[in-house]
C-alpha atoms as a PDB file:
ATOM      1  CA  UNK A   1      14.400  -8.330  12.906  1.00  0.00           C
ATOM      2  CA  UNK A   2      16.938  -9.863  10.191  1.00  0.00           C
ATOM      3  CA  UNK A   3      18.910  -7.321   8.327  1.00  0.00           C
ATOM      4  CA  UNK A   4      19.732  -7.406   4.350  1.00  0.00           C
ATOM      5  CA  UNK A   5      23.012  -9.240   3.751  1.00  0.00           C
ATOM      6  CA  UNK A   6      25.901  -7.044   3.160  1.00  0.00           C
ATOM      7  CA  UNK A   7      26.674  -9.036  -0.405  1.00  0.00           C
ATOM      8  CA  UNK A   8      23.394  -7.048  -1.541  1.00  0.00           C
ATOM      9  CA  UNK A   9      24.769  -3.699  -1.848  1.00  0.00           C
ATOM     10  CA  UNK A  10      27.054  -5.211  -5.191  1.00  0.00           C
ATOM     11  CA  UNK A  11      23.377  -5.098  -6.358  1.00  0.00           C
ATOM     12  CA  UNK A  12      23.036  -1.121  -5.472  1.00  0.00           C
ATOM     13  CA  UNK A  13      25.062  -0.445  -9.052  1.00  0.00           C
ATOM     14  CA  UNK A  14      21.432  -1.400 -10.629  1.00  0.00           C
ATOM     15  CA  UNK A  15      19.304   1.036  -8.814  1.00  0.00           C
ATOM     16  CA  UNK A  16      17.574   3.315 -11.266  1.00  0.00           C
ATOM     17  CA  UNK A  17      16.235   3.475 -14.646  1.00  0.00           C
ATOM     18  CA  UNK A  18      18.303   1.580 -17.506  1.00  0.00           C
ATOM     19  CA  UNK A  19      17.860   1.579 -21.520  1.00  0.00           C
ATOM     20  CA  UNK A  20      19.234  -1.576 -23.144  1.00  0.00           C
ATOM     21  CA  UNK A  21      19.616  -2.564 -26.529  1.00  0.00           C
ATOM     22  CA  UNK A  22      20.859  -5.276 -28.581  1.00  0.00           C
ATOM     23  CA  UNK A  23      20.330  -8.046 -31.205  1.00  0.00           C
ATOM     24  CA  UNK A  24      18.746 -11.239 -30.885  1.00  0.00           C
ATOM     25  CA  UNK A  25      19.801 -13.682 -32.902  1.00  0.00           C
ATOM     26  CA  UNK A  26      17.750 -16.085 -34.959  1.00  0.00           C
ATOM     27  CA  UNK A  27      16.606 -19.536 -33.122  1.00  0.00           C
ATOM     28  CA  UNK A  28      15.134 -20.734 -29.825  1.00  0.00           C
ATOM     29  CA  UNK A  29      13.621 -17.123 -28.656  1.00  0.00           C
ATOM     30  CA  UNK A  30      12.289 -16.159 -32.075  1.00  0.00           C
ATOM     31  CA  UNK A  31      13.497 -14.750 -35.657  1.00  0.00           C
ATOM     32  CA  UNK A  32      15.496 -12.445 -34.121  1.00  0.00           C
ATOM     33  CA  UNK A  33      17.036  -8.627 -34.623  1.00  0.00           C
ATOM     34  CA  UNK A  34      17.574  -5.567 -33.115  1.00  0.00           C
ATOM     35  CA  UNK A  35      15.709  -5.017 -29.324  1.00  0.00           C
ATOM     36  CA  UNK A  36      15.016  -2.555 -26.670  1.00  0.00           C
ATOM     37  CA  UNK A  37      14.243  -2.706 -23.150  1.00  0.00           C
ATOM     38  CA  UNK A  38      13.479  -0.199 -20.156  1.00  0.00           C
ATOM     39  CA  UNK A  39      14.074  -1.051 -16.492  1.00  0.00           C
ATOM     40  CA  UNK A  40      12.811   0.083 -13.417  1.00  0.00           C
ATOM     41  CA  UNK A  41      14.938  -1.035 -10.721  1.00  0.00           C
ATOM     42  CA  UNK A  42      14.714   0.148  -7.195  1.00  0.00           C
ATOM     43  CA  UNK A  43      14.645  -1.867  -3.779  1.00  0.00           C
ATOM     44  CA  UNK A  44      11.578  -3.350  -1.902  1.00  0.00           C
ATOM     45  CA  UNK A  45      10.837  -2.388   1.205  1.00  0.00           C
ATOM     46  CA  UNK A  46      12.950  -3.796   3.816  1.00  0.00           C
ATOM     47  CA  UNK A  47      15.816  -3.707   1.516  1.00  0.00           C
ATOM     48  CA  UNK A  48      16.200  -7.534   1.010  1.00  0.00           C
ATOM     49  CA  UNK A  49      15.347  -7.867  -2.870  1.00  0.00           C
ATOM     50  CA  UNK A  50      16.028  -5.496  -5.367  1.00  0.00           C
ATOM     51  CA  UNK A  51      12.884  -5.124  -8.268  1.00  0.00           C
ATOM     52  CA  UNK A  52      13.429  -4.694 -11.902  1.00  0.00           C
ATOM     53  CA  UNK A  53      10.486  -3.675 -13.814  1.00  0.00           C
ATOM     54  CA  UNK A  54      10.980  -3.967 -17.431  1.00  0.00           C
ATOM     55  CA  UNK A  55       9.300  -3.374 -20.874  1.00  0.00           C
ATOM     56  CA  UNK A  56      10.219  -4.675 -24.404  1.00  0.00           C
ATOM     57  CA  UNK A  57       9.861  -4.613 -28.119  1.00  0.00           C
ATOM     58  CA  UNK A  58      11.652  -5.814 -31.075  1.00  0.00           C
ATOM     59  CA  UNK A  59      14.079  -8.687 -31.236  1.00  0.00           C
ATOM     60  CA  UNK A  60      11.739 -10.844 -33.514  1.00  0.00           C
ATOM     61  CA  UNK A  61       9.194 -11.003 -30.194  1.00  0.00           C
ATOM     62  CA  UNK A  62       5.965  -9.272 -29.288  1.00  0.00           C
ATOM     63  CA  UNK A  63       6.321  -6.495 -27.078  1.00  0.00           C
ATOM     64  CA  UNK A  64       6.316  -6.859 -23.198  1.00  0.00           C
ATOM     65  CA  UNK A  65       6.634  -6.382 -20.020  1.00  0.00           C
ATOM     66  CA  UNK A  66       8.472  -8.102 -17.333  1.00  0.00           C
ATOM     67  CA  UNK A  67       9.000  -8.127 -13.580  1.00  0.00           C
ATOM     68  CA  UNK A  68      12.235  -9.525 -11.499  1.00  0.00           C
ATOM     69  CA  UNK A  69      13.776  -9.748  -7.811  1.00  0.00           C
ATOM     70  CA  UNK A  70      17.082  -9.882  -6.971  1.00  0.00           C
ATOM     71  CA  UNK A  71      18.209 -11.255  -3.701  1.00  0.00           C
ATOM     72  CA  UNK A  72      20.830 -13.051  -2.137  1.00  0.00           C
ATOM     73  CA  UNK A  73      20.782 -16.710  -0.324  1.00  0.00           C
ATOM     74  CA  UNK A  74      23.014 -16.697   2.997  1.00  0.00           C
ATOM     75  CA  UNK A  75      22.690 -20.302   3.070  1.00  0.00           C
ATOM     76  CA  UNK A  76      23.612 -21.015  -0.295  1.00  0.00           C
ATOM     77  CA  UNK A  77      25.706 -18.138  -0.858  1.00  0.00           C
ATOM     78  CA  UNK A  78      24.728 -17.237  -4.121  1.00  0.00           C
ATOM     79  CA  UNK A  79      22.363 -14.426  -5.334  1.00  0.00           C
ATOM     80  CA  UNK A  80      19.168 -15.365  -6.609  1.00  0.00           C
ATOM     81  CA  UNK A  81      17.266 -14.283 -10.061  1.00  0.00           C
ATOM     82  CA  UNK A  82      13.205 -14.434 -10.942  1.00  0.00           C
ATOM     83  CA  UNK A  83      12.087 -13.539 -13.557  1.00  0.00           C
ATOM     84  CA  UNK A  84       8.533 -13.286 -14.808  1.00  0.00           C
ATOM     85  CA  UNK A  85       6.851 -11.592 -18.083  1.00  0.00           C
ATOM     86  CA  UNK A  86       4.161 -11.167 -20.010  1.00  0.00           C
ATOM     87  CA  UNK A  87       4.619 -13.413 -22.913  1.00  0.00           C
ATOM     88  CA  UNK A  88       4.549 -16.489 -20.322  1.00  0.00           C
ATOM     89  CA  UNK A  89       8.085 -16.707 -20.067  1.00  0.00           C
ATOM     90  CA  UNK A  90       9.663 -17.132 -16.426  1.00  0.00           C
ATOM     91  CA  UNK A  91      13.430 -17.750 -15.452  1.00  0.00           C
ATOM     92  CA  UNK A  92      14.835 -18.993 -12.392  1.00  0.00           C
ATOM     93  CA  UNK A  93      18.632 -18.389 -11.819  1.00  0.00           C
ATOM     94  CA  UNK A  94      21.564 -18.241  -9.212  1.00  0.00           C
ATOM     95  CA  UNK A  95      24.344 -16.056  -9.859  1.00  0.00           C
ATOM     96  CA  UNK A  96      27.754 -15.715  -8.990  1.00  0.00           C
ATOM     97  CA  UNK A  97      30.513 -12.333  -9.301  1.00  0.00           C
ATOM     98  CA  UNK A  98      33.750 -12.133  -9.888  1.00  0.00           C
ATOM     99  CA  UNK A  99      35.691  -8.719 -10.676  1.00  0.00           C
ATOM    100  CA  UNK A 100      33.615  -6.638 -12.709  1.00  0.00           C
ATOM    101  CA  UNK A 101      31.661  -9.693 -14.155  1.00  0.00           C
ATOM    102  CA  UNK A 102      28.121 -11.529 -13.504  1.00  0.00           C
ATOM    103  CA  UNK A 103      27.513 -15.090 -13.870  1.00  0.00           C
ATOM    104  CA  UNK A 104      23.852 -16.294 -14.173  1.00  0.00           C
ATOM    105  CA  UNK A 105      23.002 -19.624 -13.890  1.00  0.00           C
ATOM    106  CA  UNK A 106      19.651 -20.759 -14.335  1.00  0.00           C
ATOM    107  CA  UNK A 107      16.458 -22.625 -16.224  1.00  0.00           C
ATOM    108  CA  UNK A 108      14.063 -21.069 -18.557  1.00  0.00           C
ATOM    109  CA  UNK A 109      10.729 -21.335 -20.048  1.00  0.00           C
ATOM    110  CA  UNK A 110      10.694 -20.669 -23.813  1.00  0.00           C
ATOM    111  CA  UNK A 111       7.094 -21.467 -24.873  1.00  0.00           C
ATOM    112  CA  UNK A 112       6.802 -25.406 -24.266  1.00  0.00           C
ATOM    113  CA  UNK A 113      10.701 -25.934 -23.989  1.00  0.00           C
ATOM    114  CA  UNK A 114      12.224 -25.866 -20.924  1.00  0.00           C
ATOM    115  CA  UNK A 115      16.219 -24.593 -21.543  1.00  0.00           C
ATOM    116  CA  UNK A 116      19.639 -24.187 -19.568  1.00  0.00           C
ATOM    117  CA  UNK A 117      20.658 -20.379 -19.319  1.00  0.00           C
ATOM    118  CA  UNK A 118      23.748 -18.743 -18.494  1.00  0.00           C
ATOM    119  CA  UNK A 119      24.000 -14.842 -18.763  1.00  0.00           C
ATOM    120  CA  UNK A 120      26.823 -12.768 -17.825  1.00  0.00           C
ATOM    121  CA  UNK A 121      27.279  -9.748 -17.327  1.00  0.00           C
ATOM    122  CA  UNK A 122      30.299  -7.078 -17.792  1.00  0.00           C
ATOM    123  CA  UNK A 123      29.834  -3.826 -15.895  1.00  0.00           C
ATOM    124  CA  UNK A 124      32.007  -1.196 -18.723  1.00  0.00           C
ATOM    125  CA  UNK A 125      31.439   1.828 -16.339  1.00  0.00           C
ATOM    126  CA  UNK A 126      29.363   3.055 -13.692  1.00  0.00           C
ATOM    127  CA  UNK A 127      26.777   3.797 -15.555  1.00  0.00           C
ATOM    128  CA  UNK A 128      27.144   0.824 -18.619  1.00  0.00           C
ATOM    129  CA  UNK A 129      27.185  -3.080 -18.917  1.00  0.00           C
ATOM    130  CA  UNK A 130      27.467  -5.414 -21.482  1.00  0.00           C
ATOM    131  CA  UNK A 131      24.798  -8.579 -21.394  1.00  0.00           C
ATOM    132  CA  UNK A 132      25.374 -12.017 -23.074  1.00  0.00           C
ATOM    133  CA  UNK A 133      22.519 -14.426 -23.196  1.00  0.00           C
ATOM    134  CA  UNK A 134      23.031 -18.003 -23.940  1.00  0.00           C
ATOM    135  CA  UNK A 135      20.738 -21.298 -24.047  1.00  0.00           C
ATOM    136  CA  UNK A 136      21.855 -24.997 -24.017  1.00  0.00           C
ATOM    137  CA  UNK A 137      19.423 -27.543 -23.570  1.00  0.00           C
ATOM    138  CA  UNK A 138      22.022 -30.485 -22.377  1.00  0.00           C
ATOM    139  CA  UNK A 139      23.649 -27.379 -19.946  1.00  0.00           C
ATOM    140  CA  UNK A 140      27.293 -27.930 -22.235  1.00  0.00           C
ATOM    141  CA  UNK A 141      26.516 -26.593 -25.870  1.00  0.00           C
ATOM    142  CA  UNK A 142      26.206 -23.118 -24.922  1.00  0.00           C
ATOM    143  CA  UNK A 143      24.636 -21.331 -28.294  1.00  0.00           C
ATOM    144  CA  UNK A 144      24.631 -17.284 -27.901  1.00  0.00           C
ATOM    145  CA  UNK A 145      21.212 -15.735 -28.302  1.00  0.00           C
ATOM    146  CA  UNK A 146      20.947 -12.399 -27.311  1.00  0.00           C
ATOM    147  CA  UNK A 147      23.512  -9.746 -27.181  1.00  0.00           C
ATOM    148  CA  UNK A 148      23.412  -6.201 -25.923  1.00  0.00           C
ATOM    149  CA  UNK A 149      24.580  -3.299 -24.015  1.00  0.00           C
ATOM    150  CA  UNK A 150      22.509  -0.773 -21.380  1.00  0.00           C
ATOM    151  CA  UNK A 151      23.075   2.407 -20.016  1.00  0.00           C
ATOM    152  CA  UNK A 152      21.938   3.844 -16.973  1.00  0.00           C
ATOM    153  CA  UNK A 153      19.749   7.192 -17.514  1.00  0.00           C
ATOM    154  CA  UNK A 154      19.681  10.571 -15.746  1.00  0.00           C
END
């Protein structure tokens, strides 16, 4: 049977139940303002994908839900992102780490627009980290969209 790849247990720091919030600022997702989010996150059986389940409100958007794996490529060697939610939205993204920061790479779909993505992400403690989101349709004019911080709860 294939075992988990040991680059997978970075991902452990996830595991649990987060709060996030932040502001979204006003263009390509909406009019903006202040969001908040819940997450889920625990592994899948087998222990090759982690699973973020997530709701949301605010932010200038209707309220939502989402659902995510995490996983890691061997082949590639890069970690994988999909995201799906309930507002018809759905990201696809490979991600890199270096130090305490996340790079996401990836393509999403904002109503009929298809855009460039690149989130990163700044772990503060070990239970905090700081998310940027930011959209360029050419993949070079990065605009920042979405800002915000979570904390994992008890």
């Amino acid at each position: 049977m294939p075992k988990p790849a040991l680059e997978l247990k970075k991902l452990e720091y996830l595991v649990g139940d987060w709060a996030l919030e932040g502001i979204i600022k006003p263009g390509p997702m909406g009019p903006g303002g202040k969001f908040t989010m819940t997450e889920h996150n625990y592994w899948m059986d087998g222990g090759f994908f982690l699973v973020i389940q997530s709701a949301f409100k605010g932010g200038g958007m209707p309220g939502g839900s989402g659902i995510a794996y995490l996983g890691f490529d061997p082949e590639k060697n890069v970690y994988t992102y999909h995201e799906f939610n309930s507002i018809g939205e759905f990201q696809h993204s490979t991600g890199s780490t270096e130090g305490d920061t996340w790079t996401w790479i990836g393509e999403q779909q904002l109503g009929r627009t298809r855009t460039k993505t690149r989130v990163t992400v700044k772990t503060l403690s070990p239970t905090s980290y700081a998310m940027t989101v930011a959209v360029a349709r050419d993949g070079r004019d990065w605009l920042t969209v979405m800002e915000g911080k979570a904390t994992k709860q008890k």
